[in-house]
C-alpha atoms as a PDB file:
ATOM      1  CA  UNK A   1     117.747 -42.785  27.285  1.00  0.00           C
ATOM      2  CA  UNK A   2     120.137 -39.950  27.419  1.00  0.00           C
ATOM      3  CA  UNK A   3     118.366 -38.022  24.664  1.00  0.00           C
ATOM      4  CA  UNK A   4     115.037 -38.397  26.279  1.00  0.00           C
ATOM      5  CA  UNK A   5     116.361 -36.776  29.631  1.00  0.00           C
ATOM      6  CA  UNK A   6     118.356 -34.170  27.195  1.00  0.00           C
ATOM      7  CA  UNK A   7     114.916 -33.228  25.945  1.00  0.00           C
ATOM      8  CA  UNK A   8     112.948 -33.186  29.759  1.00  0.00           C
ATOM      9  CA  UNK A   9     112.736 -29.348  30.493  1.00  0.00           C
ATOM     10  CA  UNK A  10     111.455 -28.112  33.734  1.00  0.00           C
ATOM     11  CA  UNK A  11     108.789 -25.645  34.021  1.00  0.00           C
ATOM     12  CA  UNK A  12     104.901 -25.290  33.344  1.00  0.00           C
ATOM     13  CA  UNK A  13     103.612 -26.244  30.281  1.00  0.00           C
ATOM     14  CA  UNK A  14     100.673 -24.727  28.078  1.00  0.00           C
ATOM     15  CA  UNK A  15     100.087 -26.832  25.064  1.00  0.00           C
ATOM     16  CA  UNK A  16     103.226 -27.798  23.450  1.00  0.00           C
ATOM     17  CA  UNK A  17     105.454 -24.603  24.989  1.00  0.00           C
ATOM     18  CA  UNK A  18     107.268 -25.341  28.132  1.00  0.00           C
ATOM     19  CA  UNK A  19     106.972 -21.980  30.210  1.00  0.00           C
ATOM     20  CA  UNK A  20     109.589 -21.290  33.214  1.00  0.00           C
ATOM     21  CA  UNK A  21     108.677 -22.104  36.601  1.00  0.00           C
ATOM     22  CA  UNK A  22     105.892 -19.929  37.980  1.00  0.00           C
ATOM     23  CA  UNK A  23     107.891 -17.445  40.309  1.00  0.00           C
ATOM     24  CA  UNK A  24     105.867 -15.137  42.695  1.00  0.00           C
ATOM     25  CA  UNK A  25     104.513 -12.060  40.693  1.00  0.00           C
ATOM     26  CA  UNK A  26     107.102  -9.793  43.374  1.00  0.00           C
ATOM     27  CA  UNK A  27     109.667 -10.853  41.377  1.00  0.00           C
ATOM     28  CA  UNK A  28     108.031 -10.535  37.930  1.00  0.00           C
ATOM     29  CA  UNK A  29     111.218  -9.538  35.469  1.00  0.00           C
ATOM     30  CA  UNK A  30     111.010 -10.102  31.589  1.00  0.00           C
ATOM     31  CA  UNK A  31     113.837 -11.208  29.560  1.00  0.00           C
ATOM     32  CA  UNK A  32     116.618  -8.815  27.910  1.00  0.00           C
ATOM     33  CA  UNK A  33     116.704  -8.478  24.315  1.00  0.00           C
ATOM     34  CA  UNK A  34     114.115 -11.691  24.032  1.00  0.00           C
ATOM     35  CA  UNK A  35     110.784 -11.835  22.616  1.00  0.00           C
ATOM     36  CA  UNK A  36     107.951 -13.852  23.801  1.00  0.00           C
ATOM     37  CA  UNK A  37     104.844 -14.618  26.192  1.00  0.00           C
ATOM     38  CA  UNK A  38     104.315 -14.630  29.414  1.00  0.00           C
ATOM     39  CA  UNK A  39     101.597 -15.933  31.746  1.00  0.00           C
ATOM     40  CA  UNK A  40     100.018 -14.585  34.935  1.00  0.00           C
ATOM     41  CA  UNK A  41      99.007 -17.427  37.098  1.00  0.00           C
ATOM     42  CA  UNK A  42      96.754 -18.196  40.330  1.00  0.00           C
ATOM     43  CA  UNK A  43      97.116 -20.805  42.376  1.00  0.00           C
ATOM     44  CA  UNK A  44      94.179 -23.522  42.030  1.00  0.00           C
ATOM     45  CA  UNK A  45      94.248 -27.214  43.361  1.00  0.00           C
ATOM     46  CA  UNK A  46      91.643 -27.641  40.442  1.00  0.00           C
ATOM     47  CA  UNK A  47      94.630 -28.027  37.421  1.00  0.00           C
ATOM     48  CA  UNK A  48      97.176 -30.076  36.839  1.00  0.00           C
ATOM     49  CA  UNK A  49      99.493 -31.413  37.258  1.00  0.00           C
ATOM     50  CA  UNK A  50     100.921 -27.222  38.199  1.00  0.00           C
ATOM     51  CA  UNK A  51      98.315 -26.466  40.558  1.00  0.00           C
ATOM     52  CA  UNK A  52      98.299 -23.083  38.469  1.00  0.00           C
ATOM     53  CA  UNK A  53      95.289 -21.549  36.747  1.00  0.00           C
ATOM     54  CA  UNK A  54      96.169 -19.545  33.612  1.00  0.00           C
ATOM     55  CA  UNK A  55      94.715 -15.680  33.838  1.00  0.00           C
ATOM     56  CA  UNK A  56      95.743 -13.853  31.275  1.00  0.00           C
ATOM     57  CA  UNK A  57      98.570 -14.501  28.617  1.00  0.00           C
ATOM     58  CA  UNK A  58     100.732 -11.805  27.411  1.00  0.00           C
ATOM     59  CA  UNK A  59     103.315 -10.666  24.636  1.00  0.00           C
ATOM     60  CA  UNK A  60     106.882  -8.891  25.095  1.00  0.00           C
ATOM     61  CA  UNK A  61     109.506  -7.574  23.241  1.00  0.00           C
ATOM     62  CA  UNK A  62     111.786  -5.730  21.740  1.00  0.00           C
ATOM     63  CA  UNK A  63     109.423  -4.002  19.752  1.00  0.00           C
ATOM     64  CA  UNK A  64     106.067  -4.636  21.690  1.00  0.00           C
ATOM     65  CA  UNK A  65     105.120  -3.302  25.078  1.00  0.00           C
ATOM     66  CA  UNK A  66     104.302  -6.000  27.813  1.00  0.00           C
ATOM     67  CA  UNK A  67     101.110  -4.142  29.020  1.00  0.00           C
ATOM     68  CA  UNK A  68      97.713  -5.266  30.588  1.00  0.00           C
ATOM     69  CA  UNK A  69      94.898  -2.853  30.502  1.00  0.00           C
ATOM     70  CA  UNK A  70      93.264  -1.623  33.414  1.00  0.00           C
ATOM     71  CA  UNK A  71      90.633  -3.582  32.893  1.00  0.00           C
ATOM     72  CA  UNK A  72      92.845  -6.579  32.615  1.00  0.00           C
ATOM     73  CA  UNK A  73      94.560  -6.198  35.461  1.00  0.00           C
ATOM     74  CA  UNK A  74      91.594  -5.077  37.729  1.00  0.00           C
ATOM     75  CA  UNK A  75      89.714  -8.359  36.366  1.00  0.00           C
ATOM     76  CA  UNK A  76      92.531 -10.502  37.716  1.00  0.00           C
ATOM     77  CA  UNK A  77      92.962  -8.553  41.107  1.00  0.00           C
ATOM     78  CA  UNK A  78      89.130  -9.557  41.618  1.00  0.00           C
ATOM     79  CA  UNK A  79      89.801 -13.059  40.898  1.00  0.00           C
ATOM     80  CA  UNK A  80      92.801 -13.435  42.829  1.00  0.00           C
ATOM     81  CA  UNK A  81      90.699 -12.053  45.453  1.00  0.00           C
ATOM     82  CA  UNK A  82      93.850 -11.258  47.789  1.00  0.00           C
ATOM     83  CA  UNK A  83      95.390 -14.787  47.066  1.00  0.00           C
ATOM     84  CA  UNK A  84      99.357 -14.774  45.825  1.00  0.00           C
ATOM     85  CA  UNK A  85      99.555 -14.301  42.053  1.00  0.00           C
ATOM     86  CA  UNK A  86     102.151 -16.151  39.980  1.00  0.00           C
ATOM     87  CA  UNK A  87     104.304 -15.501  36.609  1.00  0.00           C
ATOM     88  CA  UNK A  88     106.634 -17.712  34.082  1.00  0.00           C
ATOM     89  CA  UNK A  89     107.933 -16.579  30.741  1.00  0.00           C
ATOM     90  CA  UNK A  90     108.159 -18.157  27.486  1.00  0.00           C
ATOM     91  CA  UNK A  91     110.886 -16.820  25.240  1.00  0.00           C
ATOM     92  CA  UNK A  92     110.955 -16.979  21.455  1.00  0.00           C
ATOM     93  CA  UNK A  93     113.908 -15.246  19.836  1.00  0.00           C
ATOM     94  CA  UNK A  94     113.211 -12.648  18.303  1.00  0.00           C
ATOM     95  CA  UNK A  95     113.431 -12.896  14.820  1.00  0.00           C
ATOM     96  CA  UNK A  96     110.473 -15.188  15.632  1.00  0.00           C
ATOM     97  CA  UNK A  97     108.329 -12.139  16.465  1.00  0.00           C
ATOM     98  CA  UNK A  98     105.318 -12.986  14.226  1.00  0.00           C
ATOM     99  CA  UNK A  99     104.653 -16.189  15.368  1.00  0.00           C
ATOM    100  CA  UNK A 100     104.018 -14.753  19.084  1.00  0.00           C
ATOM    101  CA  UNK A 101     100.861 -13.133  18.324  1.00  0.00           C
ATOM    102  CA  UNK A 102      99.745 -16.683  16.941  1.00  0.00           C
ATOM    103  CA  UNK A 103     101.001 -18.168  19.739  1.00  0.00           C
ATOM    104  CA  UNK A 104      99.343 -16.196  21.937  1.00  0.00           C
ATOM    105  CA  UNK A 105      95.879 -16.685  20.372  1.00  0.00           C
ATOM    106  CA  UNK A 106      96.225 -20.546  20.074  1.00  0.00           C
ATOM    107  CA  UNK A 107      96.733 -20.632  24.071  1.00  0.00           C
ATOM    108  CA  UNK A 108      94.016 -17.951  24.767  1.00  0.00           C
ATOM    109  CA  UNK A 109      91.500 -20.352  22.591  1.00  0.00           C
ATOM    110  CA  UNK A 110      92.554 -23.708  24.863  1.00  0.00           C
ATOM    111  CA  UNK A 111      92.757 -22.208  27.892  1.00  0.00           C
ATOM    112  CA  UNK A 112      90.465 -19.422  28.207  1.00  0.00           C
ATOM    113  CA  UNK A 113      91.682 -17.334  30.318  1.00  0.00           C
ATOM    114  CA  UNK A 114      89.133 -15.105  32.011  1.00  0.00           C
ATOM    115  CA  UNK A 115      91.249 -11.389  31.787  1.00  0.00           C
ATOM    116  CA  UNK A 116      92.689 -12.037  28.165  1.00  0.00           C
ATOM    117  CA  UNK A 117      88.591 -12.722  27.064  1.00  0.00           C
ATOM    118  CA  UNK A 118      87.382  -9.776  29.840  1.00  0.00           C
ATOM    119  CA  UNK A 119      88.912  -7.229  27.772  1.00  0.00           C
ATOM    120  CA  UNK A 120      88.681  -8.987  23.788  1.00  0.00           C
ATOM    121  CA  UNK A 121      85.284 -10.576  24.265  1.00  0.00           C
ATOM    122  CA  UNK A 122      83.768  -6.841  26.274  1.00  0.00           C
ATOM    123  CA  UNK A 123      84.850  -4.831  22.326  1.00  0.00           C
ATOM    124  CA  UNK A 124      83.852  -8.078  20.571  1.00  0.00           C
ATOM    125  CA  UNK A 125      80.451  -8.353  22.782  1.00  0.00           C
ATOM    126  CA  UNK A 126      79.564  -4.548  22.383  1.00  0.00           C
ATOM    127  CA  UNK A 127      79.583  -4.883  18.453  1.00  0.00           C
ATOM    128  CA  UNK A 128      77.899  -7.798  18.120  1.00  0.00           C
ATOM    129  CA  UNK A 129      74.878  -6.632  20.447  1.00  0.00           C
ATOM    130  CA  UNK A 130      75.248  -3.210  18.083  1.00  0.00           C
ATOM    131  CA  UNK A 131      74.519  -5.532  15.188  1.00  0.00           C
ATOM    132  CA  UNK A 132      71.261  -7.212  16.783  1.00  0.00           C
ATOM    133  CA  UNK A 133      69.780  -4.189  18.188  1.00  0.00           C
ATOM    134  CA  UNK A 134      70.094  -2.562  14.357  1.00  0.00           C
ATOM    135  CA  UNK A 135      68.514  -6.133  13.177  1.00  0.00           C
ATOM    136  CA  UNK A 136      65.895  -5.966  15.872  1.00  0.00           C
ATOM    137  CA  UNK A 137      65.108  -2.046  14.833  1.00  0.00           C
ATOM    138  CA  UNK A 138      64.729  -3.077  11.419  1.00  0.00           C
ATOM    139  CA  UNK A 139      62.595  -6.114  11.900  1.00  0.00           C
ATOM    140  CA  UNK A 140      60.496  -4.105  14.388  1.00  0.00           C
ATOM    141  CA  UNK A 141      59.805  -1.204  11.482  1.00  0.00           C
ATOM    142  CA  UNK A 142      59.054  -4.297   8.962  1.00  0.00           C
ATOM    143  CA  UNK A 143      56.387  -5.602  11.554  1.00  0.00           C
ATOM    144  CA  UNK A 144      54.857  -2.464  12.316  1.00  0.00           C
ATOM    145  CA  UNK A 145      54.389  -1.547   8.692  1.00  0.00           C
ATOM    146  CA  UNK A 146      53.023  -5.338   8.035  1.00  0.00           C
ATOM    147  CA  UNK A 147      50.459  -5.182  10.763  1.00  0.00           C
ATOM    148  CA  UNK A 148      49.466  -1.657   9.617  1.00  0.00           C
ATOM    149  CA  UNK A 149      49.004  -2.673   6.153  1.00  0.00           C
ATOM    150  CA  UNK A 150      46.736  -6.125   7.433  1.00  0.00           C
ATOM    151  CA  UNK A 151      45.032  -3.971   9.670  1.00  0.00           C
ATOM    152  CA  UNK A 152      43.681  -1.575   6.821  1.00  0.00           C
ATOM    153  CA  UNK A 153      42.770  -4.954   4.375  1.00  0.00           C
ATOM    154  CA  UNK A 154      40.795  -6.217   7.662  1.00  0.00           C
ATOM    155  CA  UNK A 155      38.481  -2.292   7.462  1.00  0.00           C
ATOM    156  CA  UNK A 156      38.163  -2.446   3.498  1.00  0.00           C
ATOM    157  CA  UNK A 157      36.724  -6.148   4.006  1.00  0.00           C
ATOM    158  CA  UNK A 158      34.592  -5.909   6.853  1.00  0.00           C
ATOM    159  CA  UNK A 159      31.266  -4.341   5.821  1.00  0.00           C
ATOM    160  CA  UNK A 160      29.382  -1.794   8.224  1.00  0.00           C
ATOM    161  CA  UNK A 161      26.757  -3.232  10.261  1.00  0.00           C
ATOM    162  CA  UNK A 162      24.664  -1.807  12.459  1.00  0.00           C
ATOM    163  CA  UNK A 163      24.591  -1.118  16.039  1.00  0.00           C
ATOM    164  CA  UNK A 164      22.204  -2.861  18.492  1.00  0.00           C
ATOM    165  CA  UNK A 165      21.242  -0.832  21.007  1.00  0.00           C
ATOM    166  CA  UNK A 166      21.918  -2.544  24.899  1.00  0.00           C
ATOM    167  CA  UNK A 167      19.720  -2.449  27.328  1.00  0.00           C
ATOM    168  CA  UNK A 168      15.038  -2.660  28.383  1.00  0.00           C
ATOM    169  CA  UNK A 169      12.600  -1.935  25.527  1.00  0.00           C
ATOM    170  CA  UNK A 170       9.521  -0.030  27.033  1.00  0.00           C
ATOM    171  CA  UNK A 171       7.444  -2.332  25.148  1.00  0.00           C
ATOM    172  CA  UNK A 172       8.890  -5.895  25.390  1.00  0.00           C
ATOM    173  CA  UNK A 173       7.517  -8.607  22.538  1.00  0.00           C
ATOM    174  CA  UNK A 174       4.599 -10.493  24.110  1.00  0.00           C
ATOM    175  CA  UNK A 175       3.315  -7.689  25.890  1.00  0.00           C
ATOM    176  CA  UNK A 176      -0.508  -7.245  25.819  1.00  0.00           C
ATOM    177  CA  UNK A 177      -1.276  -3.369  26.481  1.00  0.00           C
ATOM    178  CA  UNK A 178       0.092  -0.924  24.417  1.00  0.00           C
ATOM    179  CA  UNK A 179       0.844   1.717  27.041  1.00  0.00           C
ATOM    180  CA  UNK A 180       4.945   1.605  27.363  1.00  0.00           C
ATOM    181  CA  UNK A 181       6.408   0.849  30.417  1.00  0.00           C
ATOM    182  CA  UNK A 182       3.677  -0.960  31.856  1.00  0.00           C
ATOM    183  CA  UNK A 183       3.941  -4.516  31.420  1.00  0.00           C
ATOM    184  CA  UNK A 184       1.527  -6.186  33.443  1.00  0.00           C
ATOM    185  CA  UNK A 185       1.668 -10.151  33.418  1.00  0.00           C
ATOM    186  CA  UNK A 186      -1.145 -12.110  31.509  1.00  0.00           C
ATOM    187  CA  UNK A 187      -2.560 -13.491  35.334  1.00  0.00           C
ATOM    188  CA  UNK A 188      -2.799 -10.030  36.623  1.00  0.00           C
ATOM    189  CA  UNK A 189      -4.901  -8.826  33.409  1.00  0.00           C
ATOM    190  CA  UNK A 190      -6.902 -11.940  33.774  1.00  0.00           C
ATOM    191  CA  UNK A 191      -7.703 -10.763  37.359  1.00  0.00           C
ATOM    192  CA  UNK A 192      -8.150  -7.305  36.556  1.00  0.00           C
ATOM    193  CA  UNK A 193     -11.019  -8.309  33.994  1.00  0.00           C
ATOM    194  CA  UNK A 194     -12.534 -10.518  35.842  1.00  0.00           C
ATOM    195  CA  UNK A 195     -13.527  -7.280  38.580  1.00  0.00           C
END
């Protein structure tokens, strides 16, 4: 029972690493001579059992930087939207250092937090719609040169017929006088022979 209790640490927990407590972000202080991750955290009543919502997880070190982009930060200053924001470390030692950057991508992929993919999915977004717009360019020149191709087949094929002309003849079929334009019905010739 002891060694159950011995292994019981307080603090928030992401997957299988067991962060500090979240401390207000006013107080936000990294580790001497330690290496490892920290989170930035929002309050939420939605998760459990922390009531904290993951934003964006970060690296530090002894050799690394613990930086957020502009972009990153602005993108969880909107979604804090004036409420509190939160912090808790999780140190590695740091001969551990490459295993942080793995660690770090294993809890971005369960959690999703919405700065860490604001500024990885915006560079990972922009080259994949490069790709499709170079696809759909190419596939557009394909069709155009198909259709221009069919369309000259369809002229070689179609032979030239002529043109009917629209519109009154002057001398309509079943017409009894010769002079044109003066179609008289058969009952007013009938009349006009009969005087």
């Amino acid at each position: 029972m002891n060694r159950l209790l011995a292994r019981t640490t307080v603090g928030i927990r992401f997957a299988d690493y067991v962060f500090s407590d979240p401390a207000p972000l006013g107080r936000f202080s990294l580790p001497q001579h330690a290496a490892g991750l920290y989170v930035l955290l929002l309050p939420d009543p939605g998760w459990g059992p922390w009531h904290f919502q993951p934003l964006f997880f970060g690296e530090f070190g002894s050799q690394r930087e613990a930086s957020m982009s502009q972009a990153q930060q602005t993108c969880c200053l909107k979604v804090a939207a004036g409420r509190s924001l939160y912090f808790a470390v999780y140190a590695i030692p740091d001969q551990h250092g490459w295993t942080i950057s793995g660690i770090k991508k294993q809890l971005i992929g369960r959690y999703r937090p919405v700065s860490n993919f604001e500024a990885v999915d915006g560079t990972e977004l922009a080259q994949k719609l490069d790709i499709l717009e170079n696809k759909i360019a190419a596939q557009d020149a394909v069709l155009k040169c198909a259709l221009a191709v069919i369309g000259q087949m369809v002229q070689l094929q179609q032979p030239e017929t002529r043109k009917k002309i629209a519109g009154f003849r002057s001398d309509p079929a079943g017409s009894r006088h010769g002079s044109p334009g003066a179609w008289i019905p058969d009952s007013l010739t009938a009349v006009g022979r009969s005087h």
